[in-house]
C-alpha atoms as a PDB file:
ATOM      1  CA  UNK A   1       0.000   0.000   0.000  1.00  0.00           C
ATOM      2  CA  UNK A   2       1.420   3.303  -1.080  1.00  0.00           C
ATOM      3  CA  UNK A   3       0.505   6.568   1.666  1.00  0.00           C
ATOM      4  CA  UNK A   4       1.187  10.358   0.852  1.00  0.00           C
ATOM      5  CA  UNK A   5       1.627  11.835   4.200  1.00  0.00           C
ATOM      6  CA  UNK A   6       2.180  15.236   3.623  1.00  0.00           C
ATOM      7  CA  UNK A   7       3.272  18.037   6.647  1.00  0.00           C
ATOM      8  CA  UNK A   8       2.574  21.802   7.831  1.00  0.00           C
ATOM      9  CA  UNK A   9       4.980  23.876   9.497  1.00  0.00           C
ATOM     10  CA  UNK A  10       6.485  22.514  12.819  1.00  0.00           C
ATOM     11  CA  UNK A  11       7.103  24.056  16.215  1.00  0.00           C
ATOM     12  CA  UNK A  12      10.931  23.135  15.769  1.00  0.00           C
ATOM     13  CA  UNK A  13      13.059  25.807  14.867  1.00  0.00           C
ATOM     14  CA  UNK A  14      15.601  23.577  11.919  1.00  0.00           C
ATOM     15  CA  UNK A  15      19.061  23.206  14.189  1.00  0.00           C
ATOM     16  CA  UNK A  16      21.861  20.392  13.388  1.00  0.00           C
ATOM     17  CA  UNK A  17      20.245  18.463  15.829  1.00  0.00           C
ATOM     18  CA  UNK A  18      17.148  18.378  13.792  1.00  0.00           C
ATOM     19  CA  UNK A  19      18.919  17.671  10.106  1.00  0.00           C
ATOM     20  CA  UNK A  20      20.675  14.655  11.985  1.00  0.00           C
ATOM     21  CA  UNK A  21      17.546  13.277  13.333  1.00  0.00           C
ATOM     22  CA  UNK A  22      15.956  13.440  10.407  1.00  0.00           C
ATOM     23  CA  UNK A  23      18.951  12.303   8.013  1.00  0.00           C
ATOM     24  CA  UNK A  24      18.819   9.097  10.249  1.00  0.00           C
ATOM     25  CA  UNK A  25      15.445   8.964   9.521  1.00  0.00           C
ATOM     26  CA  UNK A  26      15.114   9.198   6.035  1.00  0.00           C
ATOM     27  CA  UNK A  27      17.940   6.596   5.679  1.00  0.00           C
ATOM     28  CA  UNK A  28      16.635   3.944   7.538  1.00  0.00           C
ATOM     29  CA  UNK A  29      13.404   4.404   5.451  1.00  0.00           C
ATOM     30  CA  UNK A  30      15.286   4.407   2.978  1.00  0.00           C
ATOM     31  CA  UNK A  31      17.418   1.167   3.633  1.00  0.00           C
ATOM     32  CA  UNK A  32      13.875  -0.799   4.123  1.00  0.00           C
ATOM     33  CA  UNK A  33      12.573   0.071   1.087  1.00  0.00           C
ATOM     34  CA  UNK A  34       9.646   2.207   2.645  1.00  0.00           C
ATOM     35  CA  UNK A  35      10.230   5.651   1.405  1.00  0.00           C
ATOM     36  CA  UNK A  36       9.512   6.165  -2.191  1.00  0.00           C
ATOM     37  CA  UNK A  37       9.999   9.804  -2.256  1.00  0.00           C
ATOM     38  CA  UNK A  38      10.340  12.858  -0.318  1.00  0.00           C
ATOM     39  CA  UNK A  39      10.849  16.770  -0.242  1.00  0.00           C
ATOM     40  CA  UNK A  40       9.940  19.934   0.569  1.00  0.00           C
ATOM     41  CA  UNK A  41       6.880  22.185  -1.214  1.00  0.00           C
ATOM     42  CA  UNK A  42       7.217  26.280  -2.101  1.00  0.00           C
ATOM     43  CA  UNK A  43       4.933  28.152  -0.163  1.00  0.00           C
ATOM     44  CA  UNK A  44       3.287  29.617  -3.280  1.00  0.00           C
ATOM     45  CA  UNK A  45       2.763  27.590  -6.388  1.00  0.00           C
ATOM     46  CA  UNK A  46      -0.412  27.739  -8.772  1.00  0.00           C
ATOM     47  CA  UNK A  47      -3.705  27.148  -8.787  1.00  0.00           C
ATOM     48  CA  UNK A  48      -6.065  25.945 -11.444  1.00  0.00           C
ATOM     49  CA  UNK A  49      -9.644  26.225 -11.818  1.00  0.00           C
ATOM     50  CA  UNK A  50     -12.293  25.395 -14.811  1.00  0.00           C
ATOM     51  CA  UNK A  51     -15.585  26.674 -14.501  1.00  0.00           C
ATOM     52  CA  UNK A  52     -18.007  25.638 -17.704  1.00  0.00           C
ATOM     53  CA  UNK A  53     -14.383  24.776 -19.454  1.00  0.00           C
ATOM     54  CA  UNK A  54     -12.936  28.278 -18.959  1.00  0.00           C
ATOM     55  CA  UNK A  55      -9.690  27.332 -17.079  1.00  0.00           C
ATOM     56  CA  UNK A  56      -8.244  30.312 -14.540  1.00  0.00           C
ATOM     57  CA  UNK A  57      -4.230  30.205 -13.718  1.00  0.00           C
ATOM     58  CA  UNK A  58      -4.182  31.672 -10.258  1.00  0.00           C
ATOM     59  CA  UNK A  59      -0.607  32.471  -8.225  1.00  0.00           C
ATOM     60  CA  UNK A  60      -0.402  31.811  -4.766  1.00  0.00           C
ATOM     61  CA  UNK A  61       0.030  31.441  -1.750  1.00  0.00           C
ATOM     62  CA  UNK A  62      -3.437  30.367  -1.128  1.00  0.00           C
ATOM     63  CA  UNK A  63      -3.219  29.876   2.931  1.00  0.00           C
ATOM     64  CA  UNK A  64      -1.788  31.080   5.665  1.00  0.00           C
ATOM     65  CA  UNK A  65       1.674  30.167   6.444  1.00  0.00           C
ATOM     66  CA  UNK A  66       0.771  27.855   9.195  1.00  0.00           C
ATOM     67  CA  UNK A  67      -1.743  26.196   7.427  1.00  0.00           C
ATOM     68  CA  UNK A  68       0.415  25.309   4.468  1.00  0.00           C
ATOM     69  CA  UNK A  69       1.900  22.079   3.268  1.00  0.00           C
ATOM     70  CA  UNK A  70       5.619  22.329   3.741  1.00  0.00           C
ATOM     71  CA  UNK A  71       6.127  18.689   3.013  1.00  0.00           C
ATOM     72  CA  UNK A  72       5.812  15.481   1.869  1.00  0.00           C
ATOM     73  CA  UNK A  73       7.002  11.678   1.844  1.00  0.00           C
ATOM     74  CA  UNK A  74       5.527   8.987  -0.383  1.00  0.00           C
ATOM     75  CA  UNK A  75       5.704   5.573   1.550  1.00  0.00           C
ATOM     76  CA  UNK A  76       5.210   2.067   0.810  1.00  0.00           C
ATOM     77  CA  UNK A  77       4.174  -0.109   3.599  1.00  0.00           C
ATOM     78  CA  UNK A  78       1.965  -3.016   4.312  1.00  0.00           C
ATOM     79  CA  UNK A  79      -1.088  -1.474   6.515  1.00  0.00           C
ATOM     80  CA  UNK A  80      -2.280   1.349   7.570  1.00  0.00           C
ATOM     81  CA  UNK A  81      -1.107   1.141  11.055  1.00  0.00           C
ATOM     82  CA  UNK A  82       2.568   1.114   9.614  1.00  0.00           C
ATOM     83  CA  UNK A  83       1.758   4.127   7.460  1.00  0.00           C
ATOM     84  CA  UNK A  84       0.830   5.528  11.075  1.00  0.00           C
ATOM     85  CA  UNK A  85       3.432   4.720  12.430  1.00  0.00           C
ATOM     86  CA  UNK A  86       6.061   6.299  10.322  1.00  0.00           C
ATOM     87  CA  UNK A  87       3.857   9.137  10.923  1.00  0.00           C
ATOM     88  CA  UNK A  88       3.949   9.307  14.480  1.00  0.00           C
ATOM     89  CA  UNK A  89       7.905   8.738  14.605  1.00  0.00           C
ATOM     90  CA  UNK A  90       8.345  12.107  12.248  1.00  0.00           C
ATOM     91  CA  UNK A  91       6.374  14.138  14.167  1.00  0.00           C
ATOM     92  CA  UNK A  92       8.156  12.938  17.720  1.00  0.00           C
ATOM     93  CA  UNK A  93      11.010  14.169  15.552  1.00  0.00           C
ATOM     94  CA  UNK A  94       9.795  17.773  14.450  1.00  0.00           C
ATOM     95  CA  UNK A  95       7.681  18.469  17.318  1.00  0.00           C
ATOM     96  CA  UNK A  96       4.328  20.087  17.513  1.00  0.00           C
ATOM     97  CA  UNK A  97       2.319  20.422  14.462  1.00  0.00           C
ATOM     98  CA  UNK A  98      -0.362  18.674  12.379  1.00  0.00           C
ATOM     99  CA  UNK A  99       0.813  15.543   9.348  1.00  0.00           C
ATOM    100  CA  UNK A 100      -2.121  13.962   7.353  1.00  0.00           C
ATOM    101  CA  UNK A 101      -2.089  10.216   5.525  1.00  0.00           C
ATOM    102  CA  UNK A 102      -3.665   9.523   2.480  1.00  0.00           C
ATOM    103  CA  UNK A 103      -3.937   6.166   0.841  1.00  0.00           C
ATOM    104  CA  UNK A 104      -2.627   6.642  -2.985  1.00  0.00           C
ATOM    105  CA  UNK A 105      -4.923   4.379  -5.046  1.00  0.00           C
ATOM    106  CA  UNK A 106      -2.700   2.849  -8.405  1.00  0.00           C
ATOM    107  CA  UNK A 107      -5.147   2.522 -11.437  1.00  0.00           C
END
């Protein structure tokens, strides 16, 4: 099963204690095969919207700063529960904020 879990903004303020943490992290996802993909998102980016086939090209940011997907990782696991899991062991490592999961469906 693959998961999107994608991040807001963190409590953490990014130190070299942090970046280690994290490196270790990512590696051992990494070594197991879980982690398909990962990175960082620009606070702005673009927006689309069709309306009666008239498409609009909108800049943003669209949210407020907190509020805003900084992140993501694409994971493979077996279950749900390890997709939680994962989840629960990056945010013990950034600290206060809010991560969602989503199940990514293959066609």
């Amino acid at each position: 099963m693959r998961y999107l879990m994608t991040t807001k903004s963190s409590s953490r303020t990014p130190d070299e204690s942090l970046f280690a943490e994290m490196g270790q992290f990512i590696e051992e996802l990494t070594a197991s095969g879980a982690l398909l993909a990962t990175g960082a998102l620009e606070p702005g980016g673009l927006r689309l919207t069709s309306v009666d086939g008239e498409i609009t090209v909108t800049d943003g940011p669209f949210t407020e700063a907190k509020e805003a997907v900084v992140g993501f990782a694409l994971i493979e696991v077996r279950s749900p529960e390890e997709a939680v899991e994962l989840a629960r062991r990056f945010r013990r490592i950034v600290g206060d904020g809010e991560s969602e999961i989503r199940q990514v469906f293959s066609q």
